[in-house]
Protein backbone atom coordinates (compact mmCIF):
# COMPACT_ATOMS: atom_id res chain seq x y z
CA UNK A 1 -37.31 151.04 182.30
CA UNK A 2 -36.01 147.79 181.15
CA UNK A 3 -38.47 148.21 177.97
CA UNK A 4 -37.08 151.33 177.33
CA UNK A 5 -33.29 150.35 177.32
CA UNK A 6 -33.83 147.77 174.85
CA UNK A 7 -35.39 150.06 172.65
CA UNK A 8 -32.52 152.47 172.68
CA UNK A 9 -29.90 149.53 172.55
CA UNK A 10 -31.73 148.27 169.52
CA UNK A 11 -32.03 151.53 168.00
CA UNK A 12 -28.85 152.17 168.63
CA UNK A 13 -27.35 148.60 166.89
CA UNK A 14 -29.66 150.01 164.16
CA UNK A 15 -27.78 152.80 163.84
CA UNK A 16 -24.70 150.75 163.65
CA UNK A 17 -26.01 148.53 161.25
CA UNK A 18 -27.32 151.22 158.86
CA UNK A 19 -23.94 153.44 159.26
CA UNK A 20 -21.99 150.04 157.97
CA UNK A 21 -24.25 149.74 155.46
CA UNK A 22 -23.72 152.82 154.22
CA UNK A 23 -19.27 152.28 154.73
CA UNK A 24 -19.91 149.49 152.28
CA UNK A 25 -21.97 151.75 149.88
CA UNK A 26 -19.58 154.49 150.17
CA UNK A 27 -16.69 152.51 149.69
CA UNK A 28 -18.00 150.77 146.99
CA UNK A 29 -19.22 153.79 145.00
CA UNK A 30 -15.64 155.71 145.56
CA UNK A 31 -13.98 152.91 144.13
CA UNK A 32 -16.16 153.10 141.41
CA UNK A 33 -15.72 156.67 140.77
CA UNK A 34 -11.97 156.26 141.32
CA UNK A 35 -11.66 153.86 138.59
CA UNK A 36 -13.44 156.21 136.34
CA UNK A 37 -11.32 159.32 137.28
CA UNK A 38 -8.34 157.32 137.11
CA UNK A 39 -10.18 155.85 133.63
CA UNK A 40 -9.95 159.41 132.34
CA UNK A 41 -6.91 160.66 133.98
CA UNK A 42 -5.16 158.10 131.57
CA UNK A 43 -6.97 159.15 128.82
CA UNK A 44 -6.37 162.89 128.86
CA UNK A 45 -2.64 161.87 129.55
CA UNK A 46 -2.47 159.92 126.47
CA UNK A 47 -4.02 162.58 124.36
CA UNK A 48 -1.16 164.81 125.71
CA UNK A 49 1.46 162.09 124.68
CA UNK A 50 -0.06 162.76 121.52
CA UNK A 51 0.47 166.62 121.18
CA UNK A 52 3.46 166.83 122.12
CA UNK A 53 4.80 164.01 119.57
């Protein structure tokens, strides 16, 4: 029994681990996305400065 609570509290701090792991991915990778879509957001914005000077 006491074998087999370890194993789920470990697997379960596994979990854990791997789902922060992934935050920090995720949150990493949406900035990076953001900062292309804002990136081009600006861009297309400009080019519609343009036409309508």
């Amino acid at each position: 029994i006491i074998v087999l609570l370890t194993a789920i509290i470990g697997s379960l701090s596994l979990m854990q681990y791997l789902g922060y792991l992934l935050q920090k991915l995720d949150s990493f990778h949406m900035h990076f996305v953001g900062s292309k879509v804002h990136i081009a957001v600006r861009r297309s914005l400009h080019k519609t400065e343009r036409l309508r000077d």
